[in-house]
N, C-alpha and C. Protein backbone atom coordinates (compact mmCIF):
# COMPACT_ATOMS: atom_id res chain seq x y z
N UNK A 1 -0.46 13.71 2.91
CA UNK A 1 0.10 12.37 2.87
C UNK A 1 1.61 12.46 2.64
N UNK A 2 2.17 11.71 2.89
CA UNK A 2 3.91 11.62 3.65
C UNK A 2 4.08 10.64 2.34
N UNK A 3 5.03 11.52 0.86
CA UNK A 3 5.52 9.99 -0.02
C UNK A 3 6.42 9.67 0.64
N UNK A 4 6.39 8.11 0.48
CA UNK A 4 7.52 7.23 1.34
C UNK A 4 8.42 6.72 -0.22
N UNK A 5 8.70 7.04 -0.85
CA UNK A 5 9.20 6.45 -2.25
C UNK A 5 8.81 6.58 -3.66
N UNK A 6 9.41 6.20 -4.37
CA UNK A 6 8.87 5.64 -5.85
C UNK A 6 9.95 4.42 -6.06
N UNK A 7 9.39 3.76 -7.24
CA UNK A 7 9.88 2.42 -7.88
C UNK A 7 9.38 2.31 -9.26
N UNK A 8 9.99 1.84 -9.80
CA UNK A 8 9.89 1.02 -11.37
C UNK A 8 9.94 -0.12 -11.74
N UNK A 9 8.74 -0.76 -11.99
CA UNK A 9 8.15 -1.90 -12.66
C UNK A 9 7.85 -2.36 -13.83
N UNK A 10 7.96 -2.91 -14.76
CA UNK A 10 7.85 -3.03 -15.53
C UNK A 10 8.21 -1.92 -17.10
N UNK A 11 8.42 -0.73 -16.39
CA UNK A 11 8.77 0.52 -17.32
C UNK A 11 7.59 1.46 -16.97
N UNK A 12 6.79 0.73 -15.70
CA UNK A 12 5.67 2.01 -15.08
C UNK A 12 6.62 2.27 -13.74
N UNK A 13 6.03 3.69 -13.74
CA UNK A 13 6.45 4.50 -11.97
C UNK A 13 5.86 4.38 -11.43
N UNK A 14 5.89 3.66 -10.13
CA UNK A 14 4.69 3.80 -8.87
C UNK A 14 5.28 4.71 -7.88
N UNK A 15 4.57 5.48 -7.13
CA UNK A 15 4.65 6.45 -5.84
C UNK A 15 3.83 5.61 -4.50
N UNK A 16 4.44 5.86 -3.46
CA UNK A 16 3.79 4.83 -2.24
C UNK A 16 3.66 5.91 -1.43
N UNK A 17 2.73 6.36 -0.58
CA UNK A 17 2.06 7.45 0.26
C UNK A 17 1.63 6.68 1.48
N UNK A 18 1.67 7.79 2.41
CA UNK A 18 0.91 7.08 3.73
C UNK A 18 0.25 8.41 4.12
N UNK A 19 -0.81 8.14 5.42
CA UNK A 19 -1.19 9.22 5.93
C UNK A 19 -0.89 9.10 7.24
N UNK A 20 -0.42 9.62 8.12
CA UNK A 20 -0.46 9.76 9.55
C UNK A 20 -1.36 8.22 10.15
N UNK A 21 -2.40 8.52 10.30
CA UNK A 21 -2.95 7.30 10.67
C UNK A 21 -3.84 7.20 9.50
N UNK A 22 -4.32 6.31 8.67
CA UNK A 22 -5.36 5.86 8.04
C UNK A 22 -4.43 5.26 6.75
N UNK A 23 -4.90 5.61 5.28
CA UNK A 23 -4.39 4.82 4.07
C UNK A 23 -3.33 4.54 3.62
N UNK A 24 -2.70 3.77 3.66
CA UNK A 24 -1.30 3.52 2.64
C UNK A 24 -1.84 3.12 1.46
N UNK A 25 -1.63 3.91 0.70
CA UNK A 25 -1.65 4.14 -1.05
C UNK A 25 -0.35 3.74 -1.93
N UNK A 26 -0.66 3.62 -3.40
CA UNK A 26 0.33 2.99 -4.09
C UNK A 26 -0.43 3.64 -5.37
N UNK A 27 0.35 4.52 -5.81
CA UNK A 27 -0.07 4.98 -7.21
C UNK A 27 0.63 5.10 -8.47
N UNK A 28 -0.18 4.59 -8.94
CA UNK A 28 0.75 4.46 -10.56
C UNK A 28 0.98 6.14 -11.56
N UNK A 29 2.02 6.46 -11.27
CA UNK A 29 2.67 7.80 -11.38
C UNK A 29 3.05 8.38 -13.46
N UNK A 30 3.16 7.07 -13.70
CA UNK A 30 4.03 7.80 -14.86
C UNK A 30 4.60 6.53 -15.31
N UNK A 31 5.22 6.47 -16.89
CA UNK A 31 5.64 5.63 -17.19
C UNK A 31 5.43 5.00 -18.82
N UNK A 32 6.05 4.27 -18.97
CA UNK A 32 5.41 3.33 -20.79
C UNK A 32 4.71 1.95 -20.41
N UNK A 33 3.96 1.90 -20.80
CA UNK A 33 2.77 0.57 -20.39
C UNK A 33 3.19 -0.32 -21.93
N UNK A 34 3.91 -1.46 -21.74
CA UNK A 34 4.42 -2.32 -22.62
C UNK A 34 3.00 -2.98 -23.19
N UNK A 35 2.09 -3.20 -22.28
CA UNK A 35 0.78 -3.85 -22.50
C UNK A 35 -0.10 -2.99 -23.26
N UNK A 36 0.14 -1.53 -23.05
CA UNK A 36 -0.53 -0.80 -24.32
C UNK A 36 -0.09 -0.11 -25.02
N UNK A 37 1.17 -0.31 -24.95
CA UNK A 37 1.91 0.29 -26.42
C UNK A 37 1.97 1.95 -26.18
N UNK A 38 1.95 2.17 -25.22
CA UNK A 38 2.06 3.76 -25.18
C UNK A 38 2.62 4.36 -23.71
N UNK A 39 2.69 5.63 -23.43
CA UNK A 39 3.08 6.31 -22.44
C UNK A 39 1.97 6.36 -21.60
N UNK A 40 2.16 6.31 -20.31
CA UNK A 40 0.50 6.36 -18.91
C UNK A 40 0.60 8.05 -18.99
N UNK A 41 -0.54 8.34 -19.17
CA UNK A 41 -0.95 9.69 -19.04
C UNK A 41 -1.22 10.18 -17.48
N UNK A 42 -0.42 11.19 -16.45
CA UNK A 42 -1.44 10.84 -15.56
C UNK A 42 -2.42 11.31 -15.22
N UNK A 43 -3.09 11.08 -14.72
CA UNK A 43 -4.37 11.71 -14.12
C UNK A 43 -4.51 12.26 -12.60
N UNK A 44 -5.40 13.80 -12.48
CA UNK A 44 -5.41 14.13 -11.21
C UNK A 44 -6.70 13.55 -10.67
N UNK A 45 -6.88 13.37 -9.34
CA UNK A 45 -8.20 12.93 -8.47
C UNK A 45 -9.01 14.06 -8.20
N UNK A 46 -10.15 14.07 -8.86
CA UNK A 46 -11.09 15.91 -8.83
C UNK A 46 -11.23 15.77 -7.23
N UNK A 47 -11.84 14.99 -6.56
CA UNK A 47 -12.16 14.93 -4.99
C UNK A 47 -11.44 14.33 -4.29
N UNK A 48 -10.13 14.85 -3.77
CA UNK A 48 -9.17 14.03 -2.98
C UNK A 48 -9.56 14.44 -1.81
N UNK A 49 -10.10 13.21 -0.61
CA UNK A 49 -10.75 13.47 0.36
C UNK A 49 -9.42 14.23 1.53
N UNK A 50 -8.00 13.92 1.14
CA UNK A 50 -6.53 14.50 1.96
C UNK A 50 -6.46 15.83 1.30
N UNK A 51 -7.12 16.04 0.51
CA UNK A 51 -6.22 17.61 0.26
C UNK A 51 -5.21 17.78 -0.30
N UNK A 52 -4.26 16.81 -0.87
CA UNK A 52 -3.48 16.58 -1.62
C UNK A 52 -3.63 16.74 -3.31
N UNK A 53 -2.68 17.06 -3.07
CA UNK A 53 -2.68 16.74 -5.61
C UNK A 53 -1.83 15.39 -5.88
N UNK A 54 -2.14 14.48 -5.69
CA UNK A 54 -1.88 13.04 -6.61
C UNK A 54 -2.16 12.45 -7.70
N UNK A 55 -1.39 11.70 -8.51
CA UNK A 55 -1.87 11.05 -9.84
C UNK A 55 -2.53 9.59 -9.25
N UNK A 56 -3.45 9.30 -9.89
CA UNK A 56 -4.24 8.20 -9.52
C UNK A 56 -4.55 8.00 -10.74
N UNK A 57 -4.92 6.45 -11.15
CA UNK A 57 -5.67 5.37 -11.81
C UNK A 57 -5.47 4.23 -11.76
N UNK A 58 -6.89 3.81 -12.82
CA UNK A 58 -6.65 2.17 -11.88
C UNK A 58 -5.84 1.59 -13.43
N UNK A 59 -4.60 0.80 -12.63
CA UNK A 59 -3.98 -0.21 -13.47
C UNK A 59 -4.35 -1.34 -13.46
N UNK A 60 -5.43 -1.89 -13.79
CA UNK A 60 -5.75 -2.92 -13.72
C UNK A 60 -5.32 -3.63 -15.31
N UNK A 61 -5.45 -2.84 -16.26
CA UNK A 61 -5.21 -3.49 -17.64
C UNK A 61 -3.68 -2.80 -17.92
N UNK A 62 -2.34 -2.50 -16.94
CA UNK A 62 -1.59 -2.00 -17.35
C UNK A 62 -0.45 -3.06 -16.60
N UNK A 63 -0.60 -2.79 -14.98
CA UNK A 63 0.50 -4.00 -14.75
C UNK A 63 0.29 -5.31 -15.06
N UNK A 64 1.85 -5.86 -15.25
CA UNK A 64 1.97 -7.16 -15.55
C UNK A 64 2.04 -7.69 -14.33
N UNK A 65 3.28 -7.47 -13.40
CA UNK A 65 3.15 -8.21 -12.71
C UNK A 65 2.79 -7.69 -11.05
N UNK A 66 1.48 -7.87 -10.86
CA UNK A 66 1.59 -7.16 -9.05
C UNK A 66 1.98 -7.89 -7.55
N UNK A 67 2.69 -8.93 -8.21
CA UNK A 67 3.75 -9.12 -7.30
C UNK A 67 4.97 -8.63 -7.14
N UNK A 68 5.34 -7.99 -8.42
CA UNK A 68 6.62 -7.36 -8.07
C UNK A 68 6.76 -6.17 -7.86
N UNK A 69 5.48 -5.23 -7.96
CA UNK A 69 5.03 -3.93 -7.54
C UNK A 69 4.87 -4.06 -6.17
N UNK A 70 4.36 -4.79 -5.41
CA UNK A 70 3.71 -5.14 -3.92
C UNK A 70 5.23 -5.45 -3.27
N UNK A 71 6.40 -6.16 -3.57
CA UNK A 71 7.23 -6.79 -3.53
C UNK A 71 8.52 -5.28 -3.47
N UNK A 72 7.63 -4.15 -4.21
CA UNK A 72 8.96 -3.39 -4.21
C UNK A 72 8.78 -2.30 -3.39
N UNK A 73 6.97 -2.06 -3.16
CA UNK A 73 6.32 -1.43 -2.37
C UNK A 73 6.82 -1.81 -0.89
N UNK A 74 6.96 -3.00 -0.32
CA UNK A 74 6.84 -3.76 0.87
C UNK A 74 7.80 -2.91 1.69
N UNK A 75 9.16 -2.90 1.69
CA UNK A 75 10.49 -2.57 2.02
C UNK A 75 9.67 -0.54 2.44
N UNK A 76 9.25 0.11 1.43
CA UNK A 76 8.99 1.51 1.55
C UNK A 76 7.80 1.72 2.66
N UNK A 77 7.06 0.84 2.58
CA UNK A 77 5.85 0.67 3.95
C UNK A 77 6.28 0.13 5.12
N UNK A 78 7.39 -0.93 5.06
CA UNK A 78 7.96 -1.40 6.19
C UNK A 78 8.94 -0.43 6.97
N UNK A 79 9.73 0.51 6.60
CA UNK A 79 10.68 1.37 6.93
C UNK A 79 9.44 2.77 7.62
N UNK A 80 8.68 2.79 6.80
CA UNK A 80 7.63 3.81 7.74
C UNK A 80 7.31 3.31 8.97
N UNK A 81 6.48 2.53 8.59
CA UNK A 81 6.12 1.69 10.02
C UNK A 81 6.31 1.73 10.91
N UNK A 82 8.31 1.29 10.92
CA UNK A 82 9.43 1.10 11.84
C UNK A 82 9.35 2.08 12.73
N UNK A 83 9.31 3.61 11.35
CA UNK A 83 10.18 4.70 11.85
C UNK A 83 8.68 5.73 12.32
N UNK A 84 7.20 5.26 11.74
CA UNK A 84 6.45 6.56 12.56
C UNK A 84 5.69 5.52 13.19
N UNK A 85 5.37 4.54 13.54
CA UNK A 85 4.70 3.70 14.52
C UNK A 85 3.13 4.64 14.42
N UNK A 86 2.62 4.25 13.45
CA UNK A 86 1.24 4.64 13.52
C UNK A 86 0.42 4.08 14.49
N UNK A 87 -0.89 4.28 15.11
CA UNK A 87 -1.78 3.60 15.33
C UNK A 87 -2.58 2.62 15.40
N UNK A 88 -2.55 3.43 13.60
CA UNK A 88 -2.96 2.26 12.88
C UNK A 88 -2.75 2.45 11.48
N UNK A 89 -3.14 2.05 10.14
CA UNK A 89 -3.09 1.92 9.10
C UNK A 89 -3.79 0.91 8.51
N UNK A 90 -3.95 1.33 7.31
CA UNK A 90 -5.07 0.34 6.43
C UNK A 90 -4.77 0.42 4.96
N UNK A 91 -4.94 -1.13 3.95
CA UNK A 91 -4.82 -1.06 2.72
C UNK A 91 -5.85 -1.93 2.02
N UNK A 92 -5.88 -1.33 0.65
CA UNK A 92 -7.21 -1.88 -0.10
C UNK A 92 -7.17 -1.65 -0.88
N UNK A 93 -8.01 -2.46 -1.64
CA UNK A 93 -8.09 -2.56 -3.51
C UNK A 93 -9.53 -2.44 -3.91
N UNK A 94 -9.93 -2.37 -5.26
CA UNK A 94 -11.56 -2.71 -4.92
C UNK A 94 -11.15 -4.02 -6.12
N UNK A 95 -10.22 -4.57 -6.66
CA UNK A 95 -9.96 -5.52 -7.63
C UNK A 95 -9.87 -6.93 -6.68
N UNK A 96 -10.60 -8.02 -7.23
CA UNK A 96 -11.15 -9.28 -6.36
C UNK A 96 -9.76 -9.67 -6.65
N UNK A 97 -8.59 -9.65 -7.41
CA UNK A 97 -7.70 -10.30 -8.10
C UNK A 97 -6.79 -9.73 -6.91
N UNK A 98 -6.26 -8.83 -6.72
CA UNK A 98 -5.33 -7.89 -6.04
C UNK A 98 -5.68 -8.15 -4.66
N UNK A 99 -7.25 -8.21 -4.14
CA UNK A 99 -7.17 -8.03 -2.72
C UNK A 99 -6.72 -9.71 -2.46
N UNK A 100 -6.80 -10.41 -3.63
CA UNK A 100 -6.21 -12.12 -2.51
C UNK A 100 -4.33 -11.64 -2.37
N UNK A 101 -4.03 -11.20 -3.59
CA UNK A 101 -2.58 -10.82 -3.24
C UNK A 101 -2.55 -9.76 -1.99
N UNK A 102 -3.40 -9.11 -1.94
CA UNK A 102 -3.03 -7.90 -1.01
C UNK A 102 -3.35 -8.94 0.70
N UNK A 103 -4.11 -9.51 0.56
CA UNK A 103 -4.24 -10.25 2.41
C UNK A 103 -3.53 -11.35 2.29
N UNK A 104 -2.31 -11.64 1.29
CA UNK A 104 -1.15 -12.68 1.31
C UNK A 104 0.03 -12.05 1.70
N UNK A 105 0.15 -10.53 1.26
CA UNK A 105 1.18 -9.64 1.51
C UNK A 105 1.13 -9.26 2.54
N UNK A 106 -0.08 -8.67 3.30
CA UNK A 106 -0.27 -8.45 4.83
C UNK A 106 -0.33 -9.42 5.56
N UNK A 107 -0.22 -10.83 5.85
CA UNK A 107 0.07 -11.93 6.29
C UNK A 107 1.04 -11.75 6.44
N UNK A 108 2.11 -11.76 5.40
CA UNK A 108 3.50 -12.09 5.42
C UNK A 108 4.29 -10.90 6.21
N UNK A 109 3.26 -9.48 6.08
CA UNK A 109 4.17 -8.58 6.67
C UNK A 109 3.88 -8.27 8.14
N UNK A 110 2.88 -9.17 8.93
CA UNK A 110 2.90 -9.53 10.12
C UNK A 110 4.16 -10.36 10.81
N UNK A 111 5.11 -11.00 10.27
CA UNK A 111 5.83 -11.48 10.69
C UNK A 111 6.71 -10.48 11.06
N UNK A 112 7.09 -9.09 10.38
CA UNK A 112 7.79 -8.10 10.66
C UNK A 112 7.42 -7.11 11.50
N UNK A 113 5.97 -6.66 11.94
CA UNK A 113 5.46 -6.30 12.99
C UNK A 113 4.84 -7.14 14.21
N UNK A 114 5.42 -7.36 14.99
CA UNK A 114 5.05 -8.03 16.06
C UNK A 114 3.85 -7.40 16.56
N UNK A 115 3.89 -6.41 16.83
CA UNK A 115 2.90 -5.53 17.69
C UNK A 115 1.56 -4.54 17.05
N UNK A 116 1.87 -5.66 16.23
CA UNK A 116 0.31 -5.41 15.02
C UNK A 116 -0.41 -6.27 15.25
N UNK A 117 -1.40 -6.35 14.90
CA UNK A 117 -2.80 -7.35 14.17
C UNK A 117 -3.51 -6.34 13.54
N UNK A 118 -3.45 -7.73 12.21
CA UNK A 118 -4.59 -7.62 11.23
C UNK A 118 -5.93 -7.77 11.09
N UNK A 119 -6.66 -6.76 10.57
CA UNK A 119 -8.29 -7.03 10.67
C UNK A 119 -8.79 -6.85 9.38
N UNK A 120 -9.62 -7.71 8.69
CA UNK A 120 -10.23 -7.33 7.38
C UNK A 120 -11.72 -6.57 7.96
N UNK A 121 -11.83 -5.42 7.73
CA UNK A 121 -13.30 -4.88 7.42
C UNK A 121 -13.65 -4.34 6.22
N UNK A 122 -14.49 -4.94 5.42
CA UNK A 122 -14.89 -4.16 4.72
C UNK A 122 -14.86 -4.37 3.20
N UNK A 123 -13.41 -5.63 3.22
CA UNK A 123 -12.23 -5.73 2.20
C UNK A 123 -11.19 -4.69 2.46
N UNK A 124 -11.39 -4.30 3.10
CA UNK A 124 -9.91 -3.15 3.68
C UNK A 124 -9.09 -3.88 4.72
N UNK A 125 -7.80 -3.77 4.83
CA UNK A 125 -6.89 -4.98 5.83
C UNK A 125 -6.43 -3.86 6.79
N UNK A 126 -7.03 -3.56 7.88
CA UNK A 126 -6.10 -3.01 8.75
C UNK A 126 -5.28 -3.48 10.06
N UNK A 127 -4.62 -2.55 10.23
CA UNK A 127 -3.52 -2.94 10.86
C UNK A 127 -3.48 -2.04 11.85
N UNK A 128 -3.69 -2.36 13.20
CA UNK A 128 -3.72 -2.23 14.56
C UNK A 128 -2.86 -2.18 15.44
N UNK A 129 -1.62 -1.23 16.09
CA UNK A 129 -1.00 -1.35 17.09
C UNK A 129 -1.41 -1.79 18.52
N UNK A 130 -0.88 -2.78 18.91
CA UNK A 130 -1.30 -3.39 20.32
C UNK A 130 -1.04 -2.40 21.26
N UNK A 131 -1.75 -2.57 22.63
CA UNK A 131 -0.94 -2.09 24.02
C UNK A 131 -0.44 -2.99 24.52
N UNK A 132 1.02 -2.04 25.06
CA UNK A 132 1.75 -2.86 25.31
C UNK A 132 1.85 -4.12 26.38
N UNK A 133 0.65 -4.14 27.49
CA UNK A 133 0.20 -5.15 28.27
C UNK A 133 -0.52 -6.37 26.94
N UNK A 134 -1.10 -6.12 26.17
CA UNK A 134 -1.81 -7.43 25.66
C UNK A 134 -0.62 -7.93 25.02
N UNK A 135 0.85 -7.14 24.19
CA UNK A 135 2.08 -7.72 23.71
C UNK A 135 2.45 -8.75 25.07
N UNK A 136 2.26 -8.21 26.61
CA UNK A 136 3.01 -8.71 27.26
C UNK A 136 2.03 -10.18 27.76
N UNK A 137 0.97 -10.31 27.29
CA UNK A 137 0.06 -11.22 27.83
C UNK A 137 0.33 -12.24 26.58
N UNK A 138 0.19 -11.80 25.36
CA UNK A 138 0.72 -13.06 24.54
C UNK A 138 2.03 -13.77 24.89
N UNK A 139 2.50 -13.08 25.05
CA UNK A 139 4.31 -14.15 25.38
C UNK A 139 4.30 -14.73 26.16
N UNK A 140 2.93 -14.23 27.79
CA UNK A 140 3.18 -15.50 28.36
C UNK A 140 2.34 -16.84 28.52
């Protein structure tokens, strides 16, 4: 997986990953969690289906705000995009709270890919490069 960045939120580190074609990830790296009074320990993933060594866990009781994580994420997923024109790509949460933010954020970031569409399967939002005849059949 290709890191596309890190950022700081709240006094946590997030790391943003992509893979060639399939997951864009967002992992909470490191940091002081104001909400629990202490330093994020991180943790490795025993079965990382990429083959990779990443820190993973779920912040669900750590960020405050995941709009401004998603918000700082956006810009580091959008510049990939631009620059490796995947296939395709896909993002997901398994938190009922996050995935309404997460298919408000992929809404909005359709306006910046033209030559995408979005598909929910699964609760997973992916994102589909057109050919370039059906781009040319919408416009007219």
């Amino acid at each position: 997986m290709a890191h596309l960045g890190t950022f700081t939120v709240d006094h946590l580190v997030y790391g943003v990953y992509a893979a060639p074609c399939g997951p864009v990830a967002l992992w909470l790296e490191g940091g002081y969690s104001t909400r629990k009074g202490s330093l994020f320990q991180r943790m490795y993933h025993p079965t990382d289906p990429f083959g990779t060594d990443y820190a993973t866990t779920d912040d669900v009781d750590l960020a405050d705000n995941a709009w401004a994580v998603l918000n700082a994420a956006r810009p580091l997923v959008l510049n990939w995009i631009h620059g490796s024109r995947p296939a395709w790509f896909f993002i997901a949460t398994d938190s009922p709270r996050k995935q309404r933010i997460f298919r408000r954020m992929a809404r909005r970031a359709l306006d910046e890919l033209p030559d995408y569409e979005l598909q929910e399967l699964q609760g997973r939002l992916y994102f589909f490069r057109q050919a370039r005849r059906r781009l040319e059949q919408r416009a007219a």
